[in-house]
PDB file of N, CA and C in Angstrom:
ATOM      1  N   UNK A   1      -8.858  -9.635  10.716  1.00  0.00           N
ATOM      2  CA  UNK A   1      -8.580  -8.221  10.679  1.00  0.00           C
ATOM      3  C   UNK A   1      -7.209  -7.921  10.086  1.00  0.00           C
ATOM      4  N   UNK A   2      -6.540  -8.884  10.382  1.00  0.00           N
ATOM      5  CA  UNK A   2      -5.078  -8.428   9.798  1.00  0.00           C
ATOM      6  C   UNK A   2      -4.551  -8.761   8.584  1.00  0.00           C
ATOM      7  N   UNK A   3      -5.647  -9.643   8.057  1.00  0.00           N
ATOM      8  CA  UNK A   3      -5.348 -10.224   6.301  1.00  0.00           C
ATOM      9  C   UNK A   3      -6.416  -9.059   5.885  1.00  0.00           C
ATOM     10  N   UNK A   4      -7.552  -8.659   6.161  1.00  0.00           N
ATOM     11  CA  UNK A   4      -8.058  -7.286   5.920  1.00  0.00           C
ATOM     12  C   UNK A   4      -7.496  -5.942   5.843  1.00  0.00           C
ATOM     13  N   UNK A   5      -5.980  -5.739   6.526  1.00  0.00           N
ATOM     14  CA  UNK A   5      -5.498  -4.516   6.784  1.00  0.00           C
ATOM     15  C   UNK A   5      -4.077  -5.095   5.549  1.00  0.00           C
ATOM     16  N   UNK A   6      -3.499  -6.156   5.710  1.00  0.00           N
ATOM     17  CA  UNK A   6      -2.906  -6.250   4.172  1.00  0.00           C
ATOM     18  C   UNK A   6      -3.300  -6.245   3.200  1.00  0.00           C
ATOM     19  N   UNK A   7      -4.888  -6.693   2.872  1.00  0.00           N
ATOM     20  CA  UNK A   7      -5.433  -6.042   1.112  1.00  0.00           C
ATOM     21  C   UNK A   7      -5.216  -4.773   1.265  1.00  0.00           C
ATOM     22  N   UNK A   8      -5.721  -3.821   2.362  1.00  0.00           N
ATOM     23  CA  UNK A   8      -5.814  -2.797   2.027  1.00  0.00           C
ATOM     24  C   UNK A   8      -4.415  -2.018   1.913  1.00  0.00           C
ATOM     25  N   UNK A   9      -3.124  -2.751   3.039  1.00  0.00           N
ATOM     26  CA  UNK A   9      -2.178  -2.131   2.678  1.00  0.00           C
ATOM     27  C   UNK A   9      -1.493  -2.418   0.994  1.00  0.00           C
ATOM     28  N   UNK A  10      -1.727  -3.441   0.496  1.00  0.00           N
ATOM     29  CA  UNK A  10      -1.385  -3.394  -1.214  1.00  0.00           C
ATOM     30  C   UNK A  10      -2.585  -2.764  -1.399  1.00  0.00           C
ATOM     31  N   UNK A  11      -3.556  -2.653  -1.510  1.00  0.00           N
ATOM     32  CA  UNK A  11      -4.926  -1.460  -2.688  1.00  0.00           C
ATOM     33  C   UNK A  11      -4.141  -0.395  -2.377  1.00  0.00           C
ATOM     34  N   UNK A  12      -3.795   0.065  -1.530  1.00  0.00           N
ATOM     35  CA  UNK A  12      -2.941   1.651  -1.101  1.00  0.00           C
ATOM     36  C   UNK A  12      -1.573   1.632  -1.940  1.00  0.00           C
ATOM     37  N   UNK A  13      -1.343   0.878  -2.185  1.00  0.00           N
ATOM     38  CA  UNK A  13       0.551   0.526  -2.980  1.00  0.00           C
ATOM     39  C   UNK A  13      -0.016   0.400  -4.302  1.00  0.00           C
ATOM     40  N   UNK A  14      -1.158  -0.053  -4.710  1.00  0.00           N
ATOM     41  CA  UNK A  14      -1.573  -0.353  -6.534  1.00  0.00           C
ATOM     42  C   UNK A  14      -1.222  -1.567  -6.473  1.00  0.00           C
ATOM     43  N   UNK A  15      -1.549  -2.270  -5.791  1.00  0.00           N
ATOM     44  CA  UNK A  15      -0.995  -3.440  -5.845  1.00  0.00           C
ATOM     45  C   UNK A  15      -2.883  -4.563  -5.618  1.00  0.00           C
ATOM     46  N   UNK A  16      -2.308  -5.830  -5.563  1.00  0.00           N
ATOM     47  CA  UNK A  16      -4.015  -6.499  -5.271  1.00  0.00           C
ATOM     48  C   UNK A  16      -3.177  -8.147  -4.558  1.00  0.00           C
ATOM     49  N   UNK A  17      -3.958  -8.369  -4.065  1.00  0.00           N
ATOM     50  CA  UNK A  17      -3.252 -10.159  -3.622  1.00  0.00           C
ATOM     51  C   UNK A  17      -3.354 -10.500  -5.165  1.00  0.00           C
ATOM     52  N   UNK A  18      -3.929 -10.863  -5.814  1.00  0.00           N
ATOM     53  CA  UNK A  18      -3.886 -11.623  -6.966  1.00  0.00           C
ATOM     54  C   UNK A  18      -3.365 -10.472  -8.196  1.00  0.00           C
ATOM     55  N   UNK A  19      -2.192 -10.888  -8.623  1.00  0.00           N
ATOM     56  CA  UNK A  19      -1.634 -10.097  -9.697  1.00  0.00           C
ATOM     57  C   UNK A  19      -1.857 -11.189 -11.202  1.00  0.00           C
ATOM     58  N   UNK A  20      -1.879 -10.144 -11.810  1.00  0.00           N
ATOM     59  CA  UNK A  20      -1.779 -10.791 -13.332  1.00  0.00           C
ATOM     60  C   UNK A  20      -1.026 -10.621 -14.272  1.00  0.00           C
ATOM     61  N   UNK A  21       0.358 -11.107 -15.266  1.00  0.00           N
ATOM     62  CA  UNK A  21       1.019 -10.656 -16.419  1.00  0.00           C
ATOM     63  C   UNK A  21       0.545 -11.361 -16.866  1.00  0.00           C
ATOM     64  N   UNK A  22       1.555 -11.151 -18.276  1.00  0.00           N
ATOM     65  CA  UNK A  22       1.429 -12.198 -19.493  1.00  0.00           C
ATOM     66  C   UNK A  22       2.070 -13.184 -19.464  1.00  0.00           C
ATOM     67  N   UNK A  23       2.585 -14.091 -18.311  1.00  0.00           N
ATOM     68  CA  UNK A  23       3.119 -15.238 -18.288  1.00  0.00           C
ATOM     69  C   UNK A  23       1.654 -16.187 -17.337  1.00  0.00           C
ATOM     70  N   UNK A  24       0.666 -15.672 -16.140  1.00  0.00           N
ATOM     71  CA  UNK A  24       0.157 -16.242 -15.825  1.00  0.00           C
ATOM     72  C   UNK A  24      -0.194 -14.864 -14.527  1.00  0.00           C
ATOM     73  N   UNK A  25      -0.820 -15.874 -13.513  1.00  0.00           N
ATOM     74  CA  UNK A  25      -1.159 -15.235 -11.997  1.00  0.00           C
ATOM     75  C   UNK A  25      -0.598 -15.244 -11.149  1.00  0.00           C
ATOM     76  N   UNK A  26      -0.276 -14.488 -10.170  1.00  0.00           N
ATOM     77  CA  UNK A  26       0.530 -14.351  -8.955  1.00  0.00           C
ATOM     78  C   UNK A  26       0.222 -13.779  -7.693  1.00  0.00           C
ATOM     79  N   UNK A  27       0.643 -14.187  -6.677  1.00  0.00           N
ATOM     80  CA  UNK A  27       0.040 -13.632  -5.472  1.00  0.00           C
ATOM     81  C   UNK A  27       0.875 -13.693  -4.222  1.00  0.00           C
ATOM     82  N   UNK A  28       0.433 -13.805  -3.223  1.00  0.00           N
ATOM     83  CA  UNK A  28       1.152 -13.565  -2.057  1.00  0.00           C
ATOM     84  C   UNK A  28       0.522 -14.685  -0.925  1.00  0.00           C
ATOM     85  N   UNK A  29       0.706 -16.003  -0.991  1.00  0.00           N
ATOM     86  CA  UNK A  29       0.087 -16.859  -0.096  1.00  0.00           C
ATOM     87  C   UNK A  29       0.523 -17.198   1.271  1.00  0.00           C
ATOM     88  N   UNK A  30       0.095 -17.657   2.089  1.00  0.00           N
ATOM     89  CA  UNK A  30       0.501 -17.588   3.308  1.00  0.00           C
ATOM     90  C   UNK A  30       1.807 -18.572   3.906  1.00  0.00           C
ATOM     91  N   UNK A  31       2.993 -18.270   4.256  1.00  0.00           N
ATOM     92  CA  UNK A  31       3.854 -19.613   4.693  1.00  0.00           C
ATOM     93  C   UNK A  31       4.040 -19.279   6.642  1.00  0.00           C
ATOM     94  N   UNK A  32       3.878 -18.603   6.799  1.00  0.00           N
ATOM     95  CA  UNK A  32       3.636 -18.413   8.798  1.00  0.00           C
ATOM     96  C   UNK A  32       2.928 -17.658   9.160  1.00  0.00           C
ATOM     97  N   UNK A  33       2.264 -17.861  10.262  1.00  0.00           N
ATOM     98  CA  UNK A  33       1.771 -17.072  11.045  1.00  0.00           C
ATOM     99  C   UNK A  33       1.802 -17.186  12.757  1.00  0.00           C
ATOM    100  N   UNK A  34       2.017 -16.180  13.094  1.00  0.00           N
ATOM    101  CA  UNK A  34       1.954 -16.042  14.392  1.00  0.00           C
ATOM    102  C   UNK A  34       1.378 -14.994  15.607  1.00  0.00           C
ATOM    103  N   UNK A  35       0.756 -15.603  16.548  1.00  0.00           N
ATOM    104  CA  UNK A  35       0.316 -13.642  16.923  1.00  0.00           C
ATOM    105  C   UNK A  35       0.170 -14.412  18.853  1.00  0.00           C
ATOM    106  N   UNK A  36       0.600 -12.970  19.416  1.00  0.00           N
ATOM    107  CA  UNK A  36       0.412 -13.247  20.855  1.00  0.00           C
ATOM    108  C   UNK A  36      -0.842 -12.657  21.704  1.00  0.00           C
ATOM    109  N   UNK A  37      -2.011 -12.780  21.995  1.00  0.00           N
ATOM    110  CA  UNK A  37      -2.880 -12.121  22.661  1.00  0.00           C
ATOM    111  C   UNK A  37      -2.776 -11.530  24.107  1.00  0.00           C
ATOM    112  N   UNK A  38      -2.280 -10.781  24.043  1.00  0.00           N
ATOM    113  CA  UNK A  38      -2.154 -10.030  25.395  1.00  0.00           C
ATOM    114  C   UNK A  38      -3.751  -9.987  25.952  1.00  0.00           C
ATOM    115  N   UNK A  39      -4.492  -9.570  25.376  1.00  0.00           N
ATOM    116  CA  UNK A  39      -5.818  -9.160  26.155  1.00  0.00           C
ATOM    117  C   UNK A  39      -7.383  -9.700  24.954  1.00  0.00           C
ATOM    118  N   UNK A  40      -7.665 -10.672  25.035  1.00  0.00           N
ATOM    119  CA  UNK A  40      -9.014 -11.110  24.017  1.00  0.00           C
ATOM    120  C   UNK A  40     -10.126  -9.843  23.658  1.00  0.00           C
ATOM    121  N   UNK A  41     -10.090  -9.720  22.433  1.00  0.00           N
ATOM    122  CA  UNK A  41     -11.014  -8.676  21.684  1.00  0.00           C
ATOM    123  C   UNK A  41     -12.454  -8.851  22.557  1.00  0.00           C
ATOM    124  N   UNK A  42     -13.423  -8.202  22.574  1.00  0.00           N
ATOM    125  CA  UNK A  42     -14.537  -8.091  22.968  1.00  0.00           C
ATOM    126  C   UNK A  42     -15.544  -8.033  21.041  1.00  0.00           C
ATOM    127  N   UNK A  43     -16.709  -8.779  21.397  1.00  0.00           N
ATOM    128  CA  UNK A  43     -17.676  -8.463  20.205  1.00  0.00           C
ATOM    129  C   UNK A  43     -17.798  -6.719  19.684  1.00  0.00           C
ATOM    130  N   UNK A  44     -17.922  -6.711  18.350  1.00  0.00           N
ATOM    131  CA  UNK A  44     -18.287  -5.308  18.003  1.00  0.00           C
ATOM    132  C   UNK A  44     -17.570  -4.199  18.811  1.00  0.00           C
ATOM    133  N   UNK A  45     -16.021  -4.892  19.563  1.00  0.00           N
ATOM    134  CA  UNK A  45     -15.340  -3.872  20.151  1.00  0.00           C
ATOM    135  C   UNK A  45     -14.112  -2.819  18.770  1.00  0.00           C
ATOM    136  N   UNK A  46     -14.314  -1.836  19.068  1.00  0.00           N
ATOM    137  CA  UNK A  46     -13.452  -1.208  17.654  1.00  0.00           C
ATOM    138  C   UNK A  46     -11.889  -1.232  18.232  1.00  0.00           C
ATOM    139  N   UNK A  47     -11.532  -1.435  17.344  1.00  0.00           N
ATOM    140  CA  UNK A  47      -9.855  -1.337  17.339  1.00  0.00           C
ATOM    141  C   UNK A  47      -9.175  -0.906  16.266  1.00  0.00           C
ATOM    142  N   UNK A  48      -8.154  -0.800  16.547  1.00  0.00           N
ATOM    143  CA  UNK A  48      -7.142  -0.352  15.273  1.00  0.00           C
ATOM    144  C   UNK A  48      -5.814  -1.372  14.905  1.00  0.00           C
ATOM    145  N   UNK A  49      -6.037  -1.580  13.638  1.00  0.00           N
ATOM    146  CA  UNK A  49      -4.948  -2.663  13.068  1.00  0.00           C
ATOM    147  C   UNK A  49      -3.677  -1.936  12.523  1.00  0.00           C
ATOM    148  N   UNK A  50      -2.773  -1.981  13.243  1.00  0.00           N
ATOM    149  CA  UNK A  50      -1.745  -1.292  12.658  1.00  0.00           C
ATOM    150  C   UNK A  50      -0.427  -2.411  11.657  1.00  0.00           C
ATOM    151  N   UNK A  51      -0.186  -2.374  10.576  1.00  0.00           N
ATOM    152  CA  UNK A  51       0.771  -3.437  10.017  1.00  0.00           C
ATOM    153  C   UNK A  51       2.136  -2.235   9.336  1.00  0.00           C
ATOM    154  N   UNK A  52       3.075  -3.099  10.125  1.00  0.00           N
ATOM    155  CA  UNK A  52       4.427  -2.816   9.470  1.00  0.00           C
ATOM    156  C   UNK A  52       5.218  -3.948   8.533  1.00  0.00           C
ATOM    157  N   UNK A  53       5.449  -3.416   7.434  1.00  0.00           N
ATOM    158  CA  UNK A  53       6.566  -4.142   6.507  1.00  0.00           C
ATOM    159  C   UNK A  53       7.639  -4.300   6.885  1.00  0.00           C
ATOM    160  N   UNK A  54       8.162  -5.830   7.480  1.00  0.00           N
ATOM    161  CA  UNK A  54       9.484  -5.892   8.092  1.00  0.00           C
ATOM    162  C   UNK A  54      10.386  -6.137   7.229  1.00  0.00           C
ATOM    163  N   UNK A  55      10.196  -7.300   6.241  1.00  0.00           N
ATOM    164  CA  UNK A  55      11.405  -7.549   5.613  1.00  0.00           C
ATOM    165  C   UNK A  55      10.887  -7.971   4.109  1.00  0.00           C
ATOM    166  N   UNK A  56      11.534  -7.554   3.030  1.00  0.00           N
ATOM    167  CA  UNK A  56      11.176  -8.291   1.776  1.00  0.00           C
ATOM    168  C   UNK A  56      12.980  -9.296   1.522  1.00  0.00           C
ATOM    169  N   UNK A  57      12.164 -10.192   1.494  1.00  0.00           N
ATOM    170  CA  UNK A  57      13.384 -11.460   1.176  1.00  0.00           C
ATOM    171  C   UNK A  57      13.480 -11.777  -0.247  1.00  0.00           C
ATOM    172  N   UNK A  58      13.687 -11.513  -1.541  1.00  0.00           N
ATOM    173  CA  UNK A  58      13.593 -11.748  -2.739  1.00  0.00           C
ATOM    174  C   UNK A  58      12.473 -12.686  -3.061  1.00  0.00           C
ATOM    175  N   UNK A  59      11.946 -13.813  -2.094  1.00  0.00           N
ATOM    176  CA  UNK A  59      10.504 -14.616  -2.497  1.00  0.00           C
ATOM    177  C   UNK A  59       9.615 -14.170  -1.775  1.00  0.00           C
ATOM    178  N   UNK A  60       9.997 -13.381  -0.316  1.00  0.00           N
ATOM    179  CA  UNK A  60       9.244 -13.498   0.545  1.00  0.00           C
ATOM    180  C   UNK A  60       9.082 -12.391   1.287  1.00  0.00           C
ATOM    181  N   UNK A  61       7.928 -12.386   2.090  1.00  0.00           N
ATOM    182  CA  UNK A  61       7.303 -10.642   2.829  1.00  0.00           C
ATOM    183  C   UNK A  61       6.946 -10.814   4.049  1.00  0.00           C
ATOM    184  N   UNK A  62       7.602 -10.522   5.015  1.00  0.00           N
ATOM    185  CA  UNK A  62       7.095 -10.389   6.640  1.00  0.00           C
ATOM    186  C   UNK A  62       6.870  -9.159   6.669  1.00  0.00           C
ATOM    187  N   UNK A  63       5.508  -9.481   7.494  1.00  0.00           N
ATOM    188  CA  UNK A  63       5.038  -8.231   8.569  1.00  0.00           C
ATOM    189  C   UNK A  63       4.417  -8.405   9.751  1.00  0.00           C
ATOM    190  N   UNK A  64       4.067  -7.178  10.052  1.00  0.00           N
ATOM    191  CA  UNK A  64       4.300  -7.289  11.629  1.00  0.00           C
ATOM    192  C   UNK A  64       2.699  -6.545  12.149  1.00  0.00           C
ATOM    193  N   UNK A  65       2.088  -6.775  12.652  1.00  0.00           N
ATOM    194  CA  UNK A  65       1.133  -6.363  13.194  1.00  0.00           C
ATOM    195  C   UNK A  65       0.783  -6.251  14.678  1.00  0.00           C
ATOM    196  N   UNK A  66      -0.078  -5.351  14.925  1.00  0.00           N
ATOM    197  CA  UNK A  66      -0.834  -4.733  16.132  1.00  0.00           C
ATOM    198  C   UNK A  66      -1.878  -4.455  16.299  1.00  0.00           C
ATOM    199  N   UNK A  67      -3.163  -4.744  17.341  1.00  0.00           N
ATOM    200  CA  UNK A  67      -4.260  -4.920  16.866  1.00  0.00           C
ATOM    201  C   UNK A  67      -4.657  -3.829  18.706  1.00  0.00           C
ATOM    202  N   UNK A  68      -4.937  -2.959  18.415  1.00  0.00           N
ATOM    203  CA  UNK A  68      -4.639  -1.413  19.563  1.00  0.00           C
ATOM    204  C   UNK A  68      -6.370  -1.068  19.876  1.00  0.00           C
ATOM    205  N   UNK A  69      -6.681  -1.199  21.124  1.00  0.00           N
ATOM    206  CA  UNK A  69      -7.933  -0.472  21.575  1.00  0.00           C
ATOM    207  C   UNK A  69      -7.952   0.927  21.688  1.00  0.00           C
ATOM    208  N   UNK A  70      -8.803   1.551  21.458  1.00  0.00           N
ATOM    209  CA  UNK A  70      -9.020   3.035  21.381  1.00  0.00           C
ATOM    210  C   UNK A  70      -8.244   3.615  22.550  1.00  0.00           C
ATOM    211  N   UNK A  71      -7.838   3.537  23.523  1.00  0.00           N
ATOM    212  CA  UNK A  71      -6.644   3.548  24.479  1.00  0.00           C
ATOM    213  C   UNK A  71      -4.930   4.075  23.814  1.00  0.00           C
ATOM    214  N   UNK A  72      -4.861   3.125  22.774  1.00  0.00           N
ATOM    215  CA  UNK A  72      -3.720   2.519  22.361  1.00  0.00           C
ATOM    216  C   UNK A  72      -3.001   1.484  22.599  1.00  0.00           C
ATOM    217  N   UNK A  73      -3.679   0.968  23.561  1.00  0.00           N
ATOM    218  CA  UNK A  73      -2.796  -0.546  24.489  1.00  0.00           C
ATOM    219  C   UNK A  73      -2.869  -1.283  23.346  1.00  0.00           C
ATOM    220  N   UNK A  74      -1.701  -2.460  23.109  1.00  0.00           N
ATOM    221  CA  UNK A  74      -1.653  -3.675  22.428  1.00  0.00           C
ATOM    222  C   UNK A  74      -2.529  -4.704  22.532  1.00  0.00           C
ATOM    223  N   UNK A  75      -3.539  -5.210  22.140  1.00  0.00           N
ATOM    224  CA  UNK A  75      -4.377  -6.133  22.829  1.00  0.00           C
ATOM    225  C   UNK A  75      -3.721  -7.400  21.914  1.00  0.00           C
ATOM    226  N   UNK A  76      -3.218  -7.608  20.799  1.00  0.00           N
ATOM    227  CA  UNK A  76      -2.702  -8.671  20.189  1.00  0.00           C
ATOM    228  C   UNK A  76      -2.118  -7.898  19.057  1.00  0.00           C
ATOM    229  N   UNK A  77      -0.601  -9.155  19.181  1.00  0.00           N
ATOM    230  CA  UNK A  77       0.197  -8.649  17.846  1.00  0.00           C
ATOM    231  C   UNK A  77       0.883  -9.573  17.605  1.00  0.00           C
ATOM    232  N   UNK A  78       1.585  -9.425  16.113  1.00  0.00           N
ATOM    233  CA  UNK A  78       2.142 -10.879  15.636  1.00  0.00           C
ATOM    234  C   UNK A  78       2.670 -10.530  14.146  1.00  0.00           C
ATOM    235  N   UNK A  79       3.403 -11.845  13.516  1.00  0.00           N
ATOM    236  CA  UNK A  79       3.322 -11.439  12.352  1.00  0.00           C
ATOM    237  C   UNK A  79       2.872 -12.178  11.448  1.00  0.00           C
ATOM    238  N   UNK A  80       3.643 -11.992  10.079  1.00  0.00           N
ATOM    239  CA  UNK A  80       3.276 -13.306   9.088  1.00  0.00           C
ATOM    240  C   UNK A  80       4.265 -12.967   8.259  1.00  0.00           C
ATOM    241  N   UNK A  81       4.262 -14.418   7.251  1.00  0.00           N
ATOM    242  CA  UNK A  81       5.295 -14.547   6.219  1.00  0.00           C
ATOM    243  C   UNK A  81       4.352 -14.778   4.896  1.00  0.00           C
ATOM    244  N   UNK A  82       5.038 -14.273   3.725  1.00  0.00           N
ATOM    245  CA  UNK A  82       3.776 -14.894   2.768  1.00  0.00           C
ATOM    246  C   UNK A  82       5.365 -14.736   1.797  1.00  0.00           C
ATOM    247  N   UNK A  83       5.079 -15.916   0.741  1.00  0.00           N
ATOM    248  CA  UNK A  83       5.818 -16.524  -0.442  1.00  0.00           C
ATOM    249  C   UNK A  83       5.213 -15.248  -1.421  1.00  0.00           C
ATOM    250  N   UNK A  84       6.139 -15.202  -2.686  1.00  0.00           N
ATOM    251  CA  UNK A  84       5.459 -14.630  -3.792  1.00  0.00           C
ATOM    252  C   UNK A  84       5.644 -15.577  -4.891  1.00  0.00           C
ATOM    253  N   UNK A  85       4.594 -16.525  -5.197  1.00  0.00           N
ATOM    254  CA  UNK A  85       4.340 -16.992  -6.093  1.00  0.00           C
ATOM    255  C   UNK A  85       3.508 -16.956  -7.642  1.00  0.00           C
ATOM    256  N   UNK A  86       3.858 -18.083  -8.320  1.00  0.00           N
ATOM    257  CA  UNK A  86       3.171 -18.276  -9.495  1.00  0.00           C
ATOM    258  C   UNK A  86       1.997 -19.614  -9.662  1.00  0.00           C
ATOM    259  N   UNK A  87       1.237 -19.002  -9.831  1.00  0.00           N
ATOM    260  CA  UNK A  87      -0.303 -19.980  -9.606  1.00  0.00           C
ATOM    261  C   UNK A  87      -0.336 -20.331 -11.404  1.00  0.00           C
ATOM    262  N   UNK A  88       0.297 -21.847 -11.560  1.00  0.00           N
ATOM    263  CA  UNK A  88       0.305 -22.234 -12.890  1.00  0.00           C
ATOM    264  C   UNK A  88      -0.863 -22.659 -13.530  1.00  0.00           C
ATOM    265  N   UNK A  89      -1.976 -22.818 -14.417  1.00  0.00           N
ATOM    266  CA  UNK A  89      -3.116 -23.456 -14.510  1.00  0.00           C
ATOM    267  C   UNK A  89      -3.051 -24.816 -14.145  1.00  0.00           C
ATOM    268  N   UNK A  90      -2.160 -25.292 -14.363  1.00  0.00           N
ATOM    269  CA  UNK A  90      -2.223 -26.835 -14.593  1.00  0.00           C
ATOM    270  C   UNK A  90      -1.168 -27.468 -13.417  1.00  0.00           C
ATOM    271  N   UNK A  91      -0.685 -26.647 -12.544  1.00  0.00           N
ATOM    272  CA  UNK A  91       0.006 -27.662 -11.369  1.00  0.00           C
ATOM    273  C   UNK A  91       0.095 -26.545 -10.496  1.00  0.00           C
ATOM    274  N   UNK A  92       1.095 -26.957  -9.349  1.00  0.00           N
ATOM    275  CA  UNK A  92       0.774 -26.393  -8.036  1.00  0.00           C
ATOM    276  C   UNK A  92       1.480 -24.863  -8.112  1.00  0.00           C
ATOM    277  N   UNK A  93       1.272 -24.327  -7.190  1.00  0.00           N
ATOM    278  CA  UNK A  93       2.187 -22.691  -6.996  1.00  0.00           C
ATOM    279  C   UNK A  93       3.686 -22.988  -6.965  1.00  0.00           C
ATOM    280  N   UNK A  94       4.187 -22.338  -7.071  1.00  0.00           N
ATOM    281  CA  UNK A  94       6.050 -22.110  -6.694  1.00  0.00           C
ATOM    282  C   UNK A  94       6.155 -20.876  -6.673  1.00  0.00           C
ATOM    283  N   UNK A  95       7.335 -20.641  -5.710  1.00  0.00           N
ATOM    284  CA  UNK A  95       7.652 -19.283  -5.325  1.00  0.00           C
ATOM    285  C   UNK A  95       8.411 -18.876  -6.626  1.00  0.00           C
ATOM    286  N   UNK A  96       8.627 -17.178  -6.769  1.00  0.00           N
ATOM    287  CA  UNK A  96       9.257 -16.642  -7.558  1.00  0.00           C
ATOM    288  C   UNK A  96       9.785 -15.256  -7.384  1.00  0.00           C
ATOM    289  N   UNK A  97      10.645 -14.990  -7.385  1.00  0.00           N
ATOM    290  CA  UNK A  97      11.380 -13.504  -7.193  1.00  0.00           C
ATOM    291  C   UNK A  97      10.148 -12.328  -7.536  1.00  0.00           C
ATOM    292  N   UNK A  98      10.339 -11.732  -6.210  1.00  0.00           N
ATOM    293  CA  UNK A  98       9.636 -10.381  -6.072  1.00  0.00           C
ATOM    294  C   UNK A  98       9.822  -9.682  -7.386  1.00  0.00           C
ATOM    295  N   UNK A  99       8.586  -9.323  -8.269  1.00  0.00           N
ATOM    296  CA  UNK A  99       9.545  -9.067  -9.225  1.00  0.00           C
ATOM    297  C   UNK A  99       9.305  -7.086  -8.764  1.00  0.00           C
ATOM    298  N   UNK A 100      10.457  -6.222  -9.468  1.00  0.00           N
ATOM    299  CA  UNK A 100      10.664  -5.620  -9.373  1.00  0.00           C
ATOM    300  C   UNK A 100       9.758  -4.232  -9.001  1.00  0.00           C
ATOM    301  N   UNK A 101       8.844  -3.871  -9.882  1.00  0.00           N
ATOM    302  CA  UNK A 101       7.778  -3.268  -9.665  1.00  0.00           C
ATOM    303  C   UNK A 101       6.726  -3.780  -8.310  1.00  0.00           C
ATOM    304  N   UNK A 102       7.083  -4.499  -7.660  1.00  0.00           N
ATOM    305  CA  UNK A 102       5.650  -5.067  -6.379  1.00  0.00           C
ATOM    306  C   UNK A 102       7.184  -4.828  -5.646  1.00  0.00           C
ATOM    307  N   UNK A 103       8.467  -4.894  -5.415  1.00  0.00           N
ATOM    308  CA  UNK A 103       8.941  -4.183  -4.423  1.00  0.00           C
ATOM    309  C   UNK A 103       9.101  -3.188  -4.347  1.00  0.00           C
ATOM    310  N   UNK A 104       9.169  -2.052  -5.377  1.00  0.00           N
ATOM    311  CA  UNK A 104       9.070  -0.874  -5.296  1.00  0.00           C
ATOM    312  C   UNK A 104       7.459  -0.521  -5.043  1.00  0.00           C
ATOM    313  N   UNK A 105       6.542  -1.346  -5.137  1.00  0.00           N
ATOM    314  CA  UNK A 105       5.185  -0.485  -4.855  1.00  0.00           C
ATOM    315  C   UNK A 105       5.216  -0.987  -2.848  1.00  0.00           C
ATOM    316  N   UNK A 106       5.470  -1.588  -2.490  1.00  0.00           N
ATOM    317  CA  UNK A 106       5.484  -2.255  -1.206  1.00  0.00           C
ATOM    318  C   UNK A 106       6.294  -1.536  -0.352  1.00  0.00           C
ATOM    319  N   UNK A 107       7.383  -0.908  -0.988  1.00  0.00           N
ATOM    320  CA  UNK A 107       8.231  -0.256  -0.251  1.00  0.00           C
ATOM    321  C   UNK A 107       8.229   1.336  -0.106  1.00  0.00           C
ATOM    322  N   UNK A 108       7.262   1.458  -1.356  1.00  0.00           N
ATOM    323  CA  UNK A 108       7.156   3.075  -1.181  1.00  0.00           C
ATOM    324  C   UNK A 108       7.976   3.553  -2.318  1.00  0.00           C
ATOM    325  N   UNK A 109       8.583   3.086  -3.318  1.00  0.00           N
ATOM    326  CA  UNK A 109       9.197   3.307  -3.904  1.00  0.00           C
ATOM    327  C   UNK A 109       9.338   3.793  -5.508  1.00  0.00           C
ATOM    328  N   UNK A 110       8.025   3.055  -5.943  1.00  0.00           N
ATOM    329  CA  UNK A 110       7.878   2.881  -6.585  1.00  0.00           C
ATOM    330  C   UNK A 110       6.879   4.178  -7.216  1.00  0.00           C
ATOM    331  N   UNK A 111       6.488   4.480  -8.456  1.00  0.00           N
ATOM    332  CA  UNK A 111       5.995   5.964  -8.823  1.00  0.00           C
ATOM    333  C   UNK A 111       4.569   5.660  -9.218  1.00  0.00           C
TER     334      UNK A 111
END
């Protein structure tokens, strides 16, 4: 639910996990995760995923999530870290500076 509520928070920014220029592909892969369950989801129980943008680090993006029963109570929350890398054809990812335009779309900033 909460890698579901970050596509949608980049589709809302113009943004996509998988970006494309003219140097190659780029994306946002996972380097932590963490989350505390206060109270275990129930099947086909509805909830609400709430995600906040905590920090952009020049490679890197924490956020923060909340996963709220129709109540509003916290039933689990946590965050994550994700790298912004370059997916080369021919060898492994490496991180690379946020580039400018994906922090201004992430932050609200951007037009």
């Amino acid at each position: 639910m909460m890698e579901e509520t970050e596509y949608a928070f980049l589709r809302n920014r113009g943004l996509c996990v998988i970006l494309r220029d003219e140097k190659g592909t780029m994306g946002f892969p996972r380097l932590n995760v963490s989350l505390k369950i206060h109270q275990p989801l129930v099947f086909e129980q509805e909830v609400t995923v709430r995600l906040l943008l905590v920090e952009i680090d020049g490679k890197q993006v924490v956020y923060k999530f909340e996963i709220l029963d129709h109540d509003q109570d916290v039933l689990v929350e946590g965050s994550f870290k994700v790298a912004f890398c370059r997916f080369p054809d021919n060898g492994p990812p490496f991180a690379i500076l946020i580039p400018e335009f994906v922090t201004a779309a992430l932050t609200g900033n951007g037009s």
